[in-house]
Protein backbone atom coordinates (compact mmCIF):
# COMPACT_ATOMS: atom_id res chain seq x y z
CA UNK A 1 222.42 -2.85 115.43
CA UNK A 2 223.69 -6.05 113.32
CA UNK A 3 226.21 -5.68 110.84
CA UNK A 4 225.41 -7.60 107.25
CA UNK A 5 228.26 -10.30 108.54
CA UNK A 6 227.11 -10.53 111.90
CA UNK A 7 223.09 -11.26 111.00
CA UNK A 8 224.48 -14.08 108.18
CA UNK A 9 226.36 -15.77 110.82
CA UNK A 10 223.31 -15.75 113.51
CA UNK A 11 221.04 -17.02 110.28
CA UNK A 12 223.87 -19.71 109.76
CA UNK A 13 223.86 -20.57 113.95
CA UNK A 14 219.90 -21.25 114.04
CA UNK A 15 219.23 -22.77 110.39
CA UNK A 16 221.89 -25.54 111.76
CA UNK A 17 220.31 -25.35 115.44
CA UNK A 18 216.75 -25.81 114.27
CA UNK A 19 217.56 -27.84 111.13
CA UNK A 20 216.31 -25.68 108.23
CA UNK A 21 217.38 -25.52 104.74
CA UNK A 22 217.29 -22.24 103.11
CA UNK A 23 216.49 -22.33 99.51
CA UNK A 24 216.84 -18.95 97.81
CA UNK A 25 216.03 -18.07 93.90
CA UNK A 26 218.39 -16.53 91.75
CA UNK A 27 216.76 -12.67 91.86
CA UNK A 28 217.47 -12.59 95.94
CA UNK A 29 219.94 -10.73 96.74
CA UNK A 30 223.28 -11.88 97.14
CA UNK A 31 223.72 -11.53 100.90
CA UNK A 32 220.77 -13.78 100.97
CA UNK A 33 222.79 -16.19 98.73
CA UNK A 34 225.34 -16.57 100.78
CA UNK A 35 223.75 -17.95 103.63
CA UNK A 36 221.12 -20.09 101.51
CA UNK A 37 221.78 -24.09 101.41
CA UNK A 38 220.22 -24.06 97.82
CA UNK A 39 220.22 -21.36 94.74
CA UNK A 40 218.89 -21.43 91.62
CA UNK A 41 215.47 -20.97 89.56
CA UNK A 42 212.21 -21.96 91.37
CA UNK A 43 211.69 -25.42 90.03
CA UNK A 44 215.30 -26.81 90.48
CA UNK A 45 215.12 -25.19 94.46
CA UNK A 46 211.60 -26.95 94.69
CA UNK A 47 213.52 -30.67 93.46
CA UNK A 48 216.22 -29.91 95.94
CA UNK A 49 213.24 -29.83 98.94
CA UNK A 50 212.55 -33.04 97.99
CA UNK A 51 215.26 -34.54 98.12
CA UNK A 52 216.76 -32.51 101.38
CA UNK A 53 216.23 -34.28 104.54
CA UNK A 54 215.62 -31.12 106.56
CA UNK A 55 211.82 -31.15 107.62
CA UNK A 56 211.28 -27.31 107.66
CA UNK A 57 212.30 -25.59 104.20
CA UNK A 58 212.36 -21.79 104.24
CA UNK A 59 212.01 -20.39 100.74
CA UNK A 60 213.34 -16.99 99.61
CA UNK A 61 211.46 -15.98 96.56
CA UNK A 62 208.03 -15.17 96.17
CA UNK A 63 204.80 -17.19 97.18
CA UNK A 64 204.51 -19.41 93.48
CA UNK A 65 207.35 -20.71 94.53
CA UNK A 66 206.78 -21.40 97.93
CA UNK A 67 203.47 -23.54 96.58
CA UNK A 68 205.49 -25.39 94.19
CA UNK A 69 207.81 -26.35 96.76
CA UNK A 70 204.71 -27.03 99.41
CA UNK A 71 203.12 -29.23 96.49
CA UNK A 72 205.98 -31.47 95.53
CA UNK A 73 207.20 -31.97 99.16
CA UNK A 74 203.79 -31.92 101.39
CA UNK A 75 204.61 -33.68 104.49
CA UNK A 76 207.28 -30.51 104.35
CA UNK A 77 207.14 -27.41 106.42
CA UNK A 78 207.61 -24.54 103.90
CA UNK A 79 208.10 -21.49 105.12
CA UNK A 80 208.55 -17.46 103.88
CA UNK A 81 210.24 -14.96 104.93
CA UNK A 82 207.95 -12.46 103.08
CA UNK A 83 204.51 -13.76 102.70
CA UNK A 84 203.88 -9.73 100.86
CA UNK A 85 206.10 -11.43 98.05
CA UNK A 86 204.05 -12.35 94.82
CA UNK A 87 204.52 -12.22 91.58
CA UNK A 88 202.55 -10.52 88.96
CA UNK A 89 202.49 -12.85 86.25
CA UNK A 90 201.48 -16.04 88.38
CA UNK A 91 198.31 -13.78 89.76
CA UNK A 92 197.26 -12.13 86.74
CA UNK A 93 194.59 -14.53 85.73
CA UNK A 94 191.78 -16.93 87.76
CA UNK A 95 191.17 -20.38 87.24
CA UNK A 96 187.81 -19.54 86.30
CA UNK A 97 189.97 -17.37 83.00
CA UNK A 98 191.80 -20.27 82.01
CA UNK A 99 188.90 -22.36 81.75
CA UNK A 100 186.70 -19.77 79.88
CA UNK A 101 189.45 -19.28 77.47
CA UNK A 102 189.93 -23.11 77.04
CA UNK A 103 186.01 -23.78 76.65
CA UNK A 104 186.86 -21.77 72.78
CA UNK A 105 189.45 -23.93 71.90
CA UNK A 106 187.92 -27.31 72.92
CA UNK A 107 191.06 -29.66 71.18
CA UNK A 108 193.92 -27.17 73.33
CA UNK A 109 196.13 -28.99 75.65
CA UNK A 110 196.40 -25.92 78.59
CA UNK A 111 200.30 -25.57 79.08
CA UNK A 112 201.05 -23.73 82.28
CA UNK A 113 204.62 -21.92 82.79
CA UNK A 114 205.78 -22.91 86.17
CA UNK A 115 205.43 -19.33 87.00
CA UNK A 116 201.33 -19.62 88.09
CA UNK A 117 199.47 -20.29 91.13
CA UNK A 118 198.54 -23.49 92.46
CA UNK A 119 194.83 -22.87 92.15
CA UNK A 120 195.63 -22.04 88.45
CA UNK A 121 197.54 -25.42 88.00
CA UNK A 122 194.74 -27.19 89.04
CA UNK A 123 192.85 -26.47 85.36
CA UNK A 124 196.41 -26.97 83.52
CA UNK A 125 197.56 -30.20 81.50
CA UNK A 126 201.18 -29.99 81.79
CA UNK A 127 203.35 -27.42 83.29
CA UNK A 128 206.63 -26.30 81.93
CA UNK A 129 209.97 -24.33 83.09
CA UNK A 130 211.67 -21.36 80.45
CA UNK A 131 214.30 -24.09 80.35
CA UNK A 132 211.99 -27.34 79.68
CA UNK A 133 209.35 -25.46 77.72
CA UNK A 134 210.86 -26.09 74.28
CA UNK A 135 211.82 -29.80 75.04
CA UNK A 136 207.94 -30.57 76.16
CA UNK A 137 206.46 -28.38 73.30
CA UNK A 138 208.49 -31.25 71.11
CA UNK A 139 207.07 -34.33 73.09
CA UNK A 140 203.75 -33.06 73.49
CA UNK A 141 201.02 -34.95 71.49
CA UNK A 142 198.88 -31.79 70.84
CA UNK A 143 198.19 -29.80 67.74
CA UNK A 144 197.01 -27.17 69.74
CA UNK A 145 198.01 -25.68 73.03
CA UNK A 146 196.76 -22.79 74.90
CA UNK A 147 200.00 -21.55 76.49
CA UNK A 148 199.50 -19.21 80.11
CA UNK A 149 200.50 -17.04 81.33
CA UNK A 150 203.60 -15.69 79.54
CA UNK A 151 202.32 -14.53 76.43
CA UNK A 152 206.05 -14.23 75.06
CA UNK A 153 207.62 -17.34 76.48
CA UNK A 154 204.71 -18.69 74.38
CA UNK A 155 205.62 -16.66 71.50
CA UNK A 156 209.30 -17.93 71.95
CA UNK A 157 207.81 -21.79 71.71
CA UNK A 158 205.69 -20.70 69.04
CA UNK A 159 208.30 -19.77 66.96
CA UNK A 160 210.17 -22.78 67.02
CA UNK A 161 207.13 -25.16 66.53
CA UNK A 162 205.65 -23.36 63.40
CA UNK A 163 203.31 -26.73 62.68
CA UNK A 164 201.48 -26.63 66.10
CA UNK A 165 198.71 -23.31 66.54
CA UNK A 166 199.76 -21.53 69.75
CA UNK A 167 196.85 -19.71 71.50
CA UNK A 168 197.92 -16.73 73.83
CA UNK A 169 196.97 -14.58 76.39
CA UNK A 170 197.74 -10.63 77.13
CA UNK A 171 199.65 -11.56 80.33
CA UNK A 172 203.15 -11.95 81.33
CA UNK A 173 206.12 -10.68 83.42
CA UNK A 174 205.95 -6.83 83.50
CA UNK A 175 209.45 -6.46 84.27
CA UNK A 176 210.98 -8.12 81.28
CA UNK A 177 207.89 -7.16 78.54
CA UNK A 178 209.08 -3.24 79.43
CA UNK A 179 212.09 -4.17 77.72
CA UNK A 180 212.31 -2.72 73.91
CA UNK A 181 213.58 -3.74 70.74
CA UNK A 182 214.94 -0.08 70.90
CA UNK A 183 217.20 -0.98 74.02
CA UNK A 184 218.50 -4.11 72.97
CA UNK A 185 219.95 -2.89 69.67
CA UNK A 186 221.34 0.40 71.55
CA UNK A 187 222.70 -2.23 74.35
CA UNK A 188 224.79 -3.89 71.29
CA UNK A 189 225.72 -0.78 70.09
CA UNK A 190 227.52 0.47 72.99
CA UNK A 191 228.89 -2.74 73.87
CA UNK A 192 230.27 -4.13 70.52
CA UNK A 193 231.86 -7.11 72.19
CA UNK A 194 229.94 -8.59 74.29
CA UNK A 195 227.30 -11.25 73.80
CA UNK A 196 223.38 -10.09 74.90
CA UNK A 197 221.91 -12.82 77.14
CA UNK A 198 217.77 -12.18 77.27
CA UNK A 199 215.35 -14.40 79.14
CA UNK A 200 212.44 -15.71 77.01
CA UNK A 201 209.74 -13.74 79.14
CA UNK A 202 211.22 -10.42 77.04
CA UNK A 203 209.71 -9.53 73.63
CA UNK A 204 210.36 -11.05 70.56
CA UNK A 205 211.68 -7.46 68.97
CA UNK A 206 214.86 -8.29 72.23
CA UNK A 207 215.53 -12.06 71.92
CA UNK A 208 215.86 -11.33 67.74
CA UNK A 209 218.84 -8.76 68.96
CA UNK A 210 220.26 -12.02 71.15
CA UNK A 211 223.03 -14.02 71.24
CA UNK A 212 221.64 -16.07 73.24
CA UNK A 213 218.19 -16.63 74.75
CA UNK A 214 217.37 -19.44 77.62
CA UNK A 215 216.39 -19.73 81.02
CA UNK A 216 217.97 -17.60 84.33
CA UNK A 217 220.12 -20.46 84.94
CA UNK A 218 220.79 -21.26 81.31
CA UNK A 219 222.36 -17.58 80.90
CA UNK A 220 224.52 -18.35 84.18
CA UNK A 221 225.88 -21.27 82.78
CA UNK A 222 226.63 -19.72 79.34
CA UNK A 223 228.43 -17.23 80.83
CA UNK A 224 230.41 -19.86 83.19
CA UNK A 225 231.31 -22.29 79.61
CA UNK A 226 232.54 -19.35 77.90
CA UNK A 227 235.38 -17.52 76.56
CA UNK A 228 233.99 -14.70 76.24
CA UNK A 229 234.68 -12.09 78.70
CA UNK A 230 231.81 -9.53 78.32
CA UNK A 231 228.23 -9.47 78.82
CA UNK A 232 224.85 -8.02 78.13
CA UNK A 233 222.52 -9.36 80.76
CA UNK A 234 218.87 -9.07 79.84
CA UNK A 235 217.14 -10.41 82.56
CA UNK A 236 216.73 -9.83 86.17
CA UNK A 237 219.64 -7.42 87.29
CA UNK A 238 220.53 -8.99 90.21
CA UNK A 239 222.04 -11.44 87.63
CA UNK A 240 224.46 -9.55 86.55
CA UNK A 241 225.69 -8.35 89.89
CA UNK A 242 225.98 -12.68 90.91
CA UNK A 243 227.59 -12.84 87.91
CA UNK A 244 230.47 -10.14 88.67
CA UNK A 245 231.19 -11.84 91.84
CA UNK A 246 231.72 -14.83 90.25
CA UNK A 247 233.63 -13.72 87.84
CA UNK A 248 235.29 -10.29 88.90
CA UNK A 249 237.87 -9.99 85.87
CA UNK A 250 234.61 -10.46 83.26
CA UNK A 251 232.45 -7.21 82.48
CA UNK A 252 228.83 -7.61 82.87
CA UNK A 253 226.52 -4.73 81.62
CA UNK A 254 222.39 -4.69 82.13
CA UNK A 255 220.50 -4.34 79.45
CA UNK A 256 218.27 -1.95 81.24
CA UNK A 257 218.29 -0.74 84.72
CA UNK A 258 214.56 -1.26 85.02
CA UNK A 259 214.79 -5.35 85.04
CA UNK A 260 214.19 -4.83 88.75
CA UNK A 261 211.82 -7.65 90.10
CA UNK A 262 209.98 -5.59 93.20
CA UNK A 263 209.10 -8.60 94.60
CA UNK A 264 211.89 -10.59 94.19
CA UNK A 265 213.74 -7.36 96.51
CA UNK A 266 211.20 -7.14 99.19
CA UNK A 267 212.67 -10.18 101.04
CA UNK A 268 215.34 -8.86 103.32
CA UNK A 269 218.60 -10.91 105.30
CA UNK A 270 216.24 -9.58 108.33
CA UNK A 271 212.78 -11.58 107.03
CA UNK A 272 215.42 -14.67 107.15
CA UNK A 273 216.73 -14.00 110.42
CA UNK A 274 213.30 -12.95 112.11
CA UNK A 275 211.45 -15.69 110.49
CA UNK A 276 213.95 -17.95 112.34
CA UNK A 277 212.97 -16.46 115.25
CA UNK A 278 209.67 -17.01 115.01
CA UNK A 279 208.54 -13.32 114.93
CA UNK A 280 207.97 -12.66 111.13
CA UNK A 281 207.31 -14.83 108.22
CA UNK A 282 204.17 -17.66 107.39
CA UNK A 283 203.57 -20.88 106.50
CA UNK A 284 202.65 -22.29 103.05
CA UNK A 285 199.00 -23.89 103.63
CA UNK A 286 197.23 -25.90 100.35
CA UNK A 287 193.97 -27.34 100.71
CA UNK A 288 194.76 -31.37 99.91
CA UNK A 289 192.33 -31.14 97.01
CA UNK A 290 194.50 -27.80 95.20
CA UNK A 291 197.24 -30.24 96.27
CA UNK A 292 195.99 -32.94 94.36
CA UNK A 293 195.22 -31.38 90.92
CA UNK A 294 198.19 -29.12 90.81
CA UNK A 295 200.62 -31.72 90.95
CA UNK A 296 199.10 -33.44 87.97
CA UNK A 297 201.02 -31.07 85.49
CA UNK A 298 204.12 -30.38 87.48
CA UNK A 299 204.19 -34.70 87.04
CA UNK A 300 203.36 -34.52 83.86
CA UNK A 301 206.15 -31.90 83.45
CA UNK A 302 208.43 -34.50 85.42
CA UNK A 303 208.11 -37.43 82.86
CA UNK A 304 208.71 -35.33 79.56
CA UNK A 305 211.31 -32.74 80.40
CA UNK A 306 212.93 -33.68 83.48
């Protein structure tokens, strides 16, 4: 039997021995954290691959994520811990969807949140991040674009870009479309003082109750540039709980204890450890052609929101 601090330290003794990074996302859980080289939201962990000189890259977070990282570093070896790991939203539609949905609107640009598949990147015109979403929406030479797969993150752009026609589809995260109206208002209610931070994947009913609405790491870094000392977090919980540990004299409250990512929590400090060991874990493998064709939007993406 390991203890938590003796398995970190092993982790920590072959990452350096074999020369792996760890990248881990934001919703891992903090033990995993604190052994990773890199944390933050998918796309920003995928950038850091390419510019890390480590040759293997093991990737804590669920398989979109893995691809991404596979697809913008490909001479890379990129590796999960928990190849079970998906992500409902990135799977809930086929390429052969997309396209059918794109053959009614023949004048749509097809705007894919970085949140999809590779195979469904390869029918996509530009992708986008919750944080770059809004900038490209602006840049984008398109009267029309068919936004996947977030129906609400589409919603949110569509909002804010009243003279360009949005065309959506029933899909999205699970997790944060459970979220009501209803809680958000009770959430302020209770808590008075404290500002409600929501991620653009929840309804539009919870981001009217916000304070503030932006990306994972955009609600991280409001918390970290302000004076205010509580919080309503309305996005993954495990937010909240990095969030107290950063800042232990602040009060952080979730907005509902059922923004629980399953996915995001079946990755365990003993997947790391056993994946360096060669007994557990797989390999990231993309056809060259997938490669290809889903790195035209995630370049695209590159040259008009950074």
């Amino acid at each position: 039997m390991m203890t938590i601090e003796q398995l970190q330290k092993e982790i920590i003794r072959m990452k350096k021995e074999q020369g792996v990074s760890i990248f881990a996302h934001s919703y891992q859980a903090h033990e995993i954290l604190e052994i990773a080289d890199y944390t933050g939201d998918s796309y920003a962990l995928a950038v850091k691959a390419q510019q890390d000189d480590a040759k293997t890259c093991l990737m804590c977070g669920v398989n979109f994520m893995a691809e991404t990282m596979k697809i913008l570093s490909p001479e890379k070896k990129v590796l999960v811990p928990c190849p079970e790991a998906g992500c409902p939203m990135a799977e809930q539609f086929t390429p052969e969807e997309i396209l059918a949905e794109k053959a009614k609107h023949p004048d749509c640009i097809v705007m894919a949140y970085i949140n999809t598949t590779a195979a469904l990147k390869t029918v996509c015109d530009v992708c986008v991040t919750s944080g770059s979403a809004l900038k490209i929406c602006e840049k984008l030479d398109a009267d029309e674009i068919l936004f996947i797969p977030d129906c609400n993150l589409g919603a949110f752009c569509a909002e804010r870009f009243p003279e360009k026609k949005f065309h959506l589809m029933n899909g999205g995260c699970p997790v944060h479309a459970a979220i009501t109206g209803e809680e958000a208002e009770k959430a302020k209610k209770k808590h008075p003082n404290a500002k409600l931070l929501v991620h653009p994947e929840c309804r539009s009913e919870v981001v009217a109750h916000a304070d503030f609405a932006g990306s994972t790491a955009a609600i991280m870094e409001y918390v970290r540039k302000s004076d205010e000392n509580e919080f309503i977090i309305g996005t993954e919980n495990s937010i909240a709980e990095h969030l107290q540990y950063e800042f232990p004299d602040r009060k952080f409250y979730l907005l509902s204890p059922r923004l629980i990512c399953t996915d995001m929590k079946m990755t365990t400090l003993v997947d790391v450890y056993n994946t360096l060991k060669g007994t557990a874990g797989a390999e990231i493998v993309i056809d060259d052609e997938t490669m290809a064709k889903a790195k035209v939007c995630i370049d695209r993406m590159l040259e008009m929101g950074g």
